[in-house]
PDB file of N, CA and C in Angstrom:
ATOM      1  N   UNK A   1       0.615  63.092   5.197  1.00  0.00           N
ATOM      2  CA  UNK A   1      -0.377  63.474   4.213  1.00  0.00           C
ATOM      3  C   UNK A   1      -0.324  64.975   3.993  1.00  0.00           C
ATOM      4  N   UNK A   2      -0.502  65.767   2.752  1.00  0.00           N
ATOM      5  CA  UNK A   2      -0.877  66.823   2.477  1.00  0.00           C
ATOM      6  C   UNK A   2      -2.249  67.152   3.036  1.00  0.00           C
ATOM      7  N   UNK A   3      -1.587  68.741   3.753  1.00  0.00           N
ATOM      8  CA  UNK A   3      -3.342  69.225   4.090  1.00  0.00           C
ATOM      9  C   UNK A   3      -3.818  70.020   3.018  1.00  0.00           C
ATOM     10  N   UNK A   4      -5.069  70.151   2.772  1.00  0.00           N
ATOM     11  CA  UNK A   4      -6.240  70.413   1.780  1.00  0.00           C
ATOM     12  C   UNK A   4      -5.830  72.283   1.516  1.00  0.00           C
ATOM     13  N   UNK A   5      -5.059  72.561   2.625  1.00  0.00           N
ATOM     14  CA  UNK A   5      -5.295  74.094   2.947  1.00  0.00           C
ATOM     15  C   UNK A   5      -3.805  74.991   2.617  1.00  0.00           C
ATOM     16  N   UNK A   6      -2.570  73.690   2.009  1.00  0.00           N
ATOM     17  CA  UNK A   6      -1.309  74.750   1.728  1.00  0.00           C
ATOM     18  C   UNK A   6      -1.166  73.599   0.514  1.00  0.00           C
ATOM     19  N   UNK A   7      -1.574  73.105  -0.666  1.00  0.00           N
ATOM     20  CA  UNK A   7      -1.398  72.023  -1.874  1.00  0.00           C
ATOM     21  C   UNK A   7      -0.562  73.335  -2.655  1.00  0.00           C
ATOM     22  N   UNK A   8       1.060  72.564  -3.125  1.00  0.00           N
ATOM     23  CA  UNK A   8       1.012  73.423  -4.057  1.00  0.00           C
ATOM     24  C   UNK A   8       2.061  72.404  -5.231  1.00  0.00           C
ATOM     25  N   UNK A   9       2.590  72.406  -5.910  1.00  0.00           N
ATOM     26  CA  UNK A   9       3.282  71.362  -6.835  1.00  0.00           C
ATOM     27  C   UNK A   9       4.281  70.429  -6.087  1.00  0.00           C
ATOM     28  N   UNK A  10       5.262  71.300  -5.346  1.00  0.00           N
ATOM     29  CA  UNK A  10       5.872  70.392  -4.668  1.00  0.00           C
ATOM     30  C   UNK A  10       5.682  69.468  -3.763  1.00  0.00           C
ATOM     31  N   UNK A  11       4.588  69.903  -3.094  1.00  0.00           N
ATOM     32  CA  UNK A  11       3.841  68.864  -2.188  1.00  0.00           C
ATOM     33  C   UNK A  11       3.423  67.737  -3.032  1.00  0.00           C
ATOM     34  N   UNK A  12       2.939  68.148  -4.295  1.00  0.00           N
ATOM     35  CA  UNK A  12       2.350  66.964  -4.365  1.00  0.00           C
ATOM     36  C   UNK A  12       3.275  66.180  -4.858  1.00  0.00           C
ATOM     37  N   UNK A  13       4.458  66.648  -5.550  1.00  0.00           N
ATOM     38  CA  UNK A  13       5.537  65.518  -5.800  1.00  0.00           C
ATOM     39  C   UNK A  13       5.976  65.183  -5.224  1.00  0.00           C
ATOM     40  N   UNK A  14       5.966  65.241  -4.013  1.00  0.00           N
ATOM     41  CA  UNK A  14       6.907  64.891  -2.734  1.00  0.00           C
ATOM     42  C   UNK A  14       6.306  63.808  -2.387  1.00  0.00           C
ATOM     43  N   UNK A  15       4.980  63.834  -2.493  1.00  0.00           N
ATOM     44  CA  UNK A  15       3.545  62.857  -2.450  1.00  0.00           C
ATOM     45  C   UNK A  15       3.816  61.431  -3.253  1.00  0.00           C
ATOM     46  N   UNK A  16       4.145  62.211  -4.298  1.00  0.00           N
ATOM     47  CA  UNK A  16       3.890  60.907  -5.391  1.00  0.00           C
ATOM     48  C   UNK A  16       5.293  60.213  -5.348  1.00  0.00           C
ATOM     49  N   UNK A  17       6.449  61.196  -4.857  1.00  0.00           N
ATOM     50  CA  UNK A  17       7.171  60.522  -5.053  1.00  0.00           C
ATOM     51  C   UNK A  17       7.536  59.339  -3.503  1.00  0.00           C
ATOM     52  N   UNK A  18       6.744  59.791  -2.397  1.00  0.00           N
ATOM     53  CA  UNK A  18       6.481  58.928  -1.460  1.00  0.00           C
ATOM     54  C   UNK A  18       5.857  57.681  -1.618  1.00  0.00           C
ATOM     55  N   UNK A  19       4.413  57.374  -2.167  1.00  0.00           N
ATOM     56  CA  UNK A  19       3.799  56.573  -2.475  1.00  0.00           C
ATOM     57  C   UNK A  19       4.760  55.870  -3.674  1.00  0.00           C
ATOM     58  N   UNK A  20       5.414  56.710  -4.508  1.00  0.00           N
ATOM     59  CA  UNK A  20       5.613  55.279  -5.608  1.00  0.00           C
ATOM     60  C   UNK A  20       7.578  54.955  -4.576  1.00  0.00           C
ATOM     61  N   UNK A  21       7.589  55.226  -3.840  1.00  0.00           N
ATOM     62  CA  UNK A  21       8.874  54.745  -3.425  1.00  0.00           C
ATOM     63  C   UNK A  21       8.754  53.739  -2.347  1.00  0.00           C
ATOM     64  N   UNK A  22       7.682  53.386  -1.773  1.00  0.00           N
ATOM     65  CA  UNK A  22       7.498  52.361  -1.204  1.00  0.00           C
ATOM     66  C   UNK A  22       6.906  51.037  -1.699  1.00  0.00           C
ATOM     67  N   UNK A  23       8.283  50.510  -2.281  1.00  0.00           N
ATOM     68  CA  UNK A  23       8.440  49.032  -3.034  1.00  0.00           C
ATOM     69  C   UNK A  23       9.360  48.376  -2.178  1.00  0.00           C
ATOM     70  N   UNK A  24       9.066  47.162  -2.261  1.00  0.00           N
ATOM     71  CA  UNK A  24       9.945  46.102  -1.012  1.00  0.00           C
ATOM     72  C   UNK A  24      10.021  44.989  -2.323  1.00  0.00           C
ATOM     73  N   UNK A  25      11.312  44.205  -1.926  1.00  0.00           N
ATOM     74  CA  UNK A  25      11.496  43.000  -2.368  1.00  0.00           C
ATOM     75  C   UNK A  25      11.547  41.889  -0.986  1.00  0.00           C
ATOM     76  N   UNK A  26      10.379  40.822  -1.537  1.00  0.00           N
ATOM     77  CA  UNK A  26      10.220  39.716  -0.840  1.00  0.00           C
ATOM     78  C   UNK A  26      10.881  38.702  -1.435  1.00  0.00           C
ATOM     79  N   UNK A  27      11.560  37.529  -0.635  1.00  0.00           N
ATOM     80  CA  UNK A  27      12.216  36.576  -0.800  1.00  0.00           C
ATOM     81  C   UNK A  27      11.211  35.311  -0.569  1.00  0.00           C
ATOM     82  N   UNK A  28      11.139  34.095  -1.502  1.00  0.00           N
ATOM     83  CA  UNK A  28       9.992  33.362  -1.136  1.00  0.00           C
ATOM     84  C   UNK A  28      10.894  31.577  -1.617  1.00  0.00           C
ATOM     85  N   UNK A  29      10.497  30.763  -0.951  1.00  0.00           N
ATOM     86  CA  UNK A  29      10.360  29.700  -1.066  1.00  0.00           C
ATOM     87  C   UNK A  29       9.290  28.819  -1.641  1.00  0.00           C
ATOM     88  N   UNK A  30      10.035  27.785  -2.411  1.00  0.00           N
ATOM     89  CA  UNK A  30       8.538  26.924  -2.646  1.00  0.00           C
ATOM     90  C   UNK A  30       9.101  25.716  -2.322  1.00  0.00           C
ATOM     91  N   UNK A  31       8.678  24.692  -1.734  1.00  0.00           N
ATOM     92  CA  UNK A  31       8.805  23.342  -2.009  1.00  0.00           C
ATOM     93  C   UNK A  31       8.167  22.417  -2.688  1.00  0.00           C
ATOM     94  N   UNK A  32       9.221  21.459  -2.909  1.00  0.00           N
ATOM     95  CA  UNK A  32       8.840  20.657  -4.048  1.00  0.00           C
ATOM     96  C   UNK A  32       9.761  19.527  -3.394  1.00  0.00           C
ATOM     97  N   UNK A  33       8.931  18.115  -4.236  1.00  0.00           N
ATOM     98  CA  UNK A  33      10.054  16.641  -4.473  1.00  0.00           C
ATOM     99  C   UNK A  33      10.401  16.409  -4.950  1.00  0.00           C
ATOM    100  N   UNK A  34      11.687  15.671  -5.014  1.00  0.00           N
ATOM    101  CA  UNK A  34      12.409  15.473  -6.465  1.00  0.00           C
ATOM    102  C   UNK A  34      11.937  13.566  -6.319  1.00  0.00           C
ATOM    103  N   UNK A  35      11.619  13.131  -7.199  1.00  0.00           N
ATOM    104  CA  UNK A  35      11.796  11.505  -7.331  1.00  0.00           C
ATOM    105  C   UNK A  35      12.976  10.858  -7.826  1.00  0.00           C
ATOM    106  N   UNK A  36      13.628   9.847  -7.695  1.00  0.00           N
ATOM    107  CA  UNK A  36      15.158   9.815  -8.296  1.00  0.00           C
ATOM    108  C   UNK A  36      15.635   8.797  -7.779  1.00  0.00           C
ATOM    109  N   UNK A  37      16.565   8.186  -8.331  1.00  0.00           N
ATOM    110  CA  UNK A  37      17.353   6.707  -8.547  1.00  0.00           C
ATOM    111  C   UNK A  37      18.707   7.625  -7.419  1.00  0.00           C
ATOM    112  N   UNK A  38      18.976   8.663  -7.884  1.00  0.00           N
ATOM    113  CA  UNK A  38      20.167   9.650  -7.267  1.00  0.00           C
ATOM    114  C   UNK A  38      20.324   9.975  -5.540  1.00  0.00           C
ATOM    115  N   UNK A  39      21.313   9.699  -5.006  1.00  0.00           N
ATOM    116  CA  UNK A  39      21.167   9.972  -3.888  1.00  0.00           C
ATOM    117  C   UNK A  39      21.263  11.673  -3.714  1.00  0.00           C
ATOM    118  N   UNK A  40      20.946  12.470  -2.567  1.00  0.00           N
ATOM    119  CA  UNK A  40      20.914  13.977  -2.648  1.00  0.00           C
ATOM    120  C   UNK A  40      22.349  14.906  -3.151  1.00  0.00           C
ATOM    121  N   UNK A  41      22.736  14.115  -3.212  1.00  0.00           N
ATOM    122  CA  UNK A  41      24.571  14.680  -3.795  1.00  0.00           C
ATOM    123  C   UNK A  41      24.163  14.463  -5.334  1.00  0.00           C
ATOM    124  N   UNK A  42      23.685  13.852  -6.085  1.00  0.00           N
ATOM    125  CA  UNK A  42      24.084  13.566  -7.384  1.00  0.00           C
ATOM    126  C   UNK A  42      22.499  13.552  -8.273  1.00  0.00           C
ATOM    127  N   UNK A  43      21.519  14.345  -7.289  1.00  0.00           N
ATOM    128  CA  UNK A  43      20.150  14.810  -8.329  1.00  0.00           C
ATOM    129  C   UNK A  43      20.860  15.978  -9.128  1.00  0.00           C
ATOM    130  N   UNK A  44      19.997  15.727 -10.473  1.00  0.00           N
ATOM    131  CA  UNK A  44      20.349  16.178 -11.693  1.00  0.00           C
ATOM    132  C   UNK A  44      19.512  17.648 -12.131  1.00  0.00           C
ATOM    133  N   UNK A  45      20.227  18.599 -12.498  1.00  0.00           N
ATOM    134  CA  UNK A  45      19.661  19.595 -12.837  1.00  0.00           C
ATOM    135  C   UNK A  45      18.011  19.363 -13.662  1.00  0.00           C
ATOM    136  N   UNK A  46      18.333  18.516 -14.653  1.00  0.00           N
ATOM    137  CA  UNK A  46      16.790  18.193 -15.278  1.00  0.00           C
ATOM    138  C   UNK A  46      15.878  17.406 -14.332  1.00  0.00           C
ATOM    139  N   UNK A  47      16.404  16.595 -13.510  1.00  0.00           N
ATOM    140  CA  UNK A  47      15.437  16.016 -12.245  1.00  0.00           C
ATOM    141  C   UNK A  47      14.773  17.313 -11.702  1.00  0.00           C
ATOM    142  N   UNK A  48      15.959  17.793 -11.282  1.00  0.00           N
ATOM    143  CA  UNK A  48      15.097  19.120 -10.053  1.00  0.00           C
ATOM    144  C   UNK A  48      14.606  20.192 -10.827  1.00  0.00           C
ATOM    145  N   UNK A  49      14.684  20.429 -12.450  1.00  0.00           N
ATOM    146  CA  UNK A  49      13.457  21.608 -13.074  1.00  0.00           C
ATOM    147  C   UNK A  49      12.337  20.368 -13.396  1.00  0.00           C
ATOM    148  N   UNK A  50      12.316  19.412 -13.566  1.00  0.00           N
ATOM    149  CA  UNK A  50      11.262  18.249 -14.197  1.00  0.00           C
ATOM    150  C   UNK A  50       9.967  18.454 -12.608  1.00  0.00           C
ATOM    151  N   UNK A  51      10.855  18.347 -11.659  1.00  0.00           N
ATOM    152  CA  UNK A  51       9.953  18.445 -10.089  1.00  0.00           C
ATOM    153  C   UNK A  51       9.695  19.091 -10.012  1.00  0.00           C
ATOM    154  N   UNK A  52      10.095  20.625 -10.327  1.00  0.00           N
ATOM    155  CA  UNK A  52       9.880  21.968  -9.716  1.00  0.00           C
ATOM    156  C   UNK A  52       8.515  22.733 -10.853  1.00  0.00           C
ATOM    157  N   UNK A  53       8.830  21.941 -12.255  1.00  0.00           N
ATOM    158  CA  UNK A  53       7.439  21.849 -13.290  1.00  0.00           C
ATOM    159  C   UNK A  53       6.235  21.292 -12.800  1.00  0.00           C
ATOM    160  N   UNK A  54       6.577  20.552 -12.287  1.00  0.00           N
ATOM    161  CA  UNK A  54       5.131  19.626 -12.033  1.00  0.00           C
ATOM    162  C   UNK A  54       5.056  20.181 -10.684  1.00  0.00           C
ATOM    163  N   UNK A  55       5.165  20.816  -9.651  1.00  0.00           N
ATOM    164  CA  UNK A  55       5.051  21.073  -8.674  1.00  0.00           C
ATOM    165  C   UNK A  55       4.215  22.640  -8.942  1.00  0.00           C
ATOM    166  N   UNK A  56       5.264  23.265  -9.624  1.00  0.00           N
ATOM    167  CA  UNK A  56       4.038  24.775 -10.323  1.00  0.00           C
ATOM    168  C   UNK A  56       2.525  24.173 -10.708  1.00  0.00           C
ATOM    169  N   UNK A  57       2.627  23.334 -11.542  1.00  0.00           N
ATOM    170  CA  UNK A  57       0.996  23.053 -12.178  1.00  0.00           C
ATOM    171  C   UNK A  57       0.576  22.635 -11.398  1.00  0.00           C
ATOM    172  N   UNK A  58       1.204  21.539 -10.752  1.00  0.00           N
ATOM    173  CA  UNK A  58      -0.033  21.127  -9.514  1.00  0.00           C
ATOM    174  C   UNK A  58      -0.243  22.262  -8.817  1.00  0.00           C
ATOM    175  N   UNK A  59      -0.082  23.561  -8.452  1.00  0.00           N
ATOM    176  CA  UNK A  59      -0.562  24.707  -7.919  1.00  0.00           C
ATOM    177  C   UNK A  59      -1.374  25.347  -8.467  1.00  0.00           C
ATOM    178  N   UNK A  60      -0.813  25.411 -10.012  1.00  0.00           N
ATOM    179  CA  UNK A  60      -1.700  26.381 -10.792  1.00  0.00           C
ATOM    180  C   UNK A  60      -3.243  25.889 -11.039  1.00  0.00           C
ATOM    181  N   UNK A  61      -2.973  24.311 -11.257  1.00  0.00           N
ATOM    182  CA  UNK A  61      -4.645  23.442 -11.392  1.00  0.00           C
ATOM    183  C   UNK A  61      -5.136  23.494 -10.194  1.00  0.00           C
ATOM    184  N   UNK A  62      -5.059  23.943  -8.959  1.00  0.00           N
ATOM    185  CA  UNK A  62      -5.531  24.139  -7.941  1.00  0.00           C
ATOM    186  C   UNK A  62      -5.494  22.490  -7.295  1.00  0.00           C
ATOM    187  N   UNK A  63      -4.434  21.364  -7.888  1.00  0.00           N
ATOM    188  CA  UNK A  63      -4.861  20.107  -7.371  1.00  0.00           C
ATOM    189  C   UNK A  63      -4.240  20.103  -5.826  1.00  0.00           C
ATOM    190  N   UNK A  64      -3.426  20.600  -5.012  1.00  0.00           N
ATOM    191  CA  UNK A  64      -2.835  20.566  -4.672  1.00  0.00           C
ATOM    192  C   UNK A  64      -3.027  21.579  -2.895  1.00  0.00           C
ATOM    193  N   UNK A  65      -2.445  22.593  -3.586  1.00  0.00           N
ATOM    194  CA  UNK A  65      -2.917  23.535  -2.828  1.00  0.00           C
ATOM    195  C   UNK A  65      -2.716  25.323  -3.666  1.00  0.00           C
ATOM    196  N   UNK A  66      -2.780  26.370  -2.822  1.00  0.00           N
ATOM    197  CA  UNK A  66      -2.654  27.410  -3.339  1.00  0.00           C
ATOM    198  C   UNK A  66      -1.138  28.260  -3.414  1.00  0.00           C
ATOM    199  N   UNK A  67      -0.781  28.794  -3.746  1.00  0.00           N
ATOM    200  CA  UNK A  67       0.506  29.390  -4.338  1.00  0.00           C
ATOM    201  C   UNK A  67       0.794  30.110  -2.640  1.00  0.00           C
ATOM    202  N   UNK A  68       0.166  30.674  -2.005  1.00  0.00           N
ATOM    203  CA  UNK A  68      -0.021  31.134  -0.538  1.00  0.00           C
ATOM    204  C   UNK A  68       0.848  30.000   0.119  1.00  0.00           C
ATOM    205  N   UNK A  69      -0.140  29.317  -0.248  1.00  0.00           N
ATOM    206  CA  UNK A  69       0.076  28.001   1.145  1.00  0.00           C
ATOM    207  C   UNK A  69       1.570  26.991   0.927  1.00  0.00           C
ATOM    208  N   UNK A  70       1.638  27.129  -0.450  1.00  0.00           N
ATOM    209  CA  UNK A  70       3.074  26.421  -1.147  1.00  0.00           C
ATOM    210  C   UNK A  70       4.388  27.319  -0.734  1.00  0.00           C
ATOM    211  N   UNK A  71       4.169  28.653  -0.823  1.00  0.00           N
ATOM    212  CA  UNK A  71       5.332  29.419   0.231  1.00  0.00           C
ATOM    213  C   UNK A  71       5.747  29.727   1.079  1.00  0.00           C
ATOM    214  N   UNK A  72       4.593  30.166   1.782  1.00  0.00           N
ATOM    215  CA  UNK A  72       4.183  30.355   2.839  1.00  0.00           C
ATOM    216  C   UNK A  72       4.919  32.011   3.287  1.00  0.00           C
ATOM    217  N   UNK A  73       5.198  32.425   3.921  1.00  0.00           N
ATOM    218  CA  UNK A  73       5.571  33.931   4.376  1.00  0.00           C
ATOM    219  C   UNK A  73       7.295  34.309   3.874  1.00  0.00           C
ATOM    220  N   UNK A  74       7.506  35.386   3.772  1.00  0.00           N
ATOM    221  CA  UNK A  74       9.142  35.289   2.807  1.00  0.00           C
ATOM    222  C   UNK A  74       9.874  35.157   3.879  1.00  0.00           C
ATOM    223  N   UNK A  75      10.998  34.798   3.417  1.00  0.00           N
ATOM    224  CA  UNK A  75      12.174  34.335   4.341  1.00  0.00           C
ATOM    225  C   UNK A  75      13.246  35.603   4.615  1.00  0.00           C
ATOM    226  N   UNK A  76      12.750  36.810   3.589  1.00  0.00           N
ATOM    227  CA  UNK A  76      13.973  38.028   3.417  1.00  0.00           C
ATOM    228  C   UNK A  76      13.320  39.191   2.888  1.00  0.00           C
ATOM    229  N   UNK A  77      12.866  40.269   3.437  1.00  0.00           N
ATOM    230  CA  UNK A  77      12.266  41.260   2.632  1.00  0.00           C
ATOM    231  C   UNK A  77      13.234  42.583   3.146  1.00  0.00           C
ATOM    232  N   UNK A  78      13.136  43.618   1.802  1.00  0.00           N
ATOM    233  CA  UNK A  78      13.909  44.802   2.119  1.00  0.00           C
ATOM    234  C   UNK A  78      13.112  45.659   0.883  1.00  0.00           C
ATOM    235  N   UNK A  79      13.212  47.105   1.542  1.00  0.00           N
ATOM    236  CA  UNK A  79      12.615  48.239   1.152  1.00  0.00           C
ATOM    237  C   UNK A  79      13.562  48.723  -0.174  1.00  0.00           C
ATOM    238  N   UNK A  80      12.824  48.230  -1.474  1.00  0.00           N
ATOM    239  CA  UNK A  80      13.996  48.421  -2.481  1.00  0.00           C
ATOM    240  C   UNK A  80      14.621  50.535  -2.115  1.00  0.00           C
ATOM    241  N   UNK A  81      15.639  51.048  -2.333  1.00  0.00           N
ATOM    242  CA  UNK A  81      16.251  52.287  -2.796  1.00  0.00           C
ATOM    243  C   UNK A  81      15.120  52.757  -3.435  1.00  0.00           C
TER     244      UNK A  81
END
């Protein structure tokens, strides 16, 4: 932190440019079901966005559960550059 008693421009950009440089990218999972005639080798791209649609709304309508609880903690995070 800057002390109150030596503030002068560069400090404070040094500041700002501290605070806005701490951005992270999180990696997240969701699960979902696919329903299907297909065994797991041969589900179909429109099967698995058709599941992965109805799996968002059922989150978003709250029928389900919450967007938290559907991911749960990331699997990969790093301090973007």
């Amino acid at each position: 932190m800057i002390k109150s008693s030596c503030i002068n421009s560069k400090d404070i950009q040094e500041e700002w440019e501290s605070i806005l440089s701490k951005r992270f990218n999180h990696a997240y999972t969701i699960a979902f079901s696919v329903e299907t005639d297909n065994d797991k080798m041969n589900v179909t791209n429109e099967e698995l966005l058709h599941a992965l649609k109805k799996r968002v709304s059922e989150i978003e309508s709250g029928h389900d559960c919450d967007m938290i609880e559907a991911c749960g903690l990331p699997f990969d995070t790093y301090k973007n550059p």
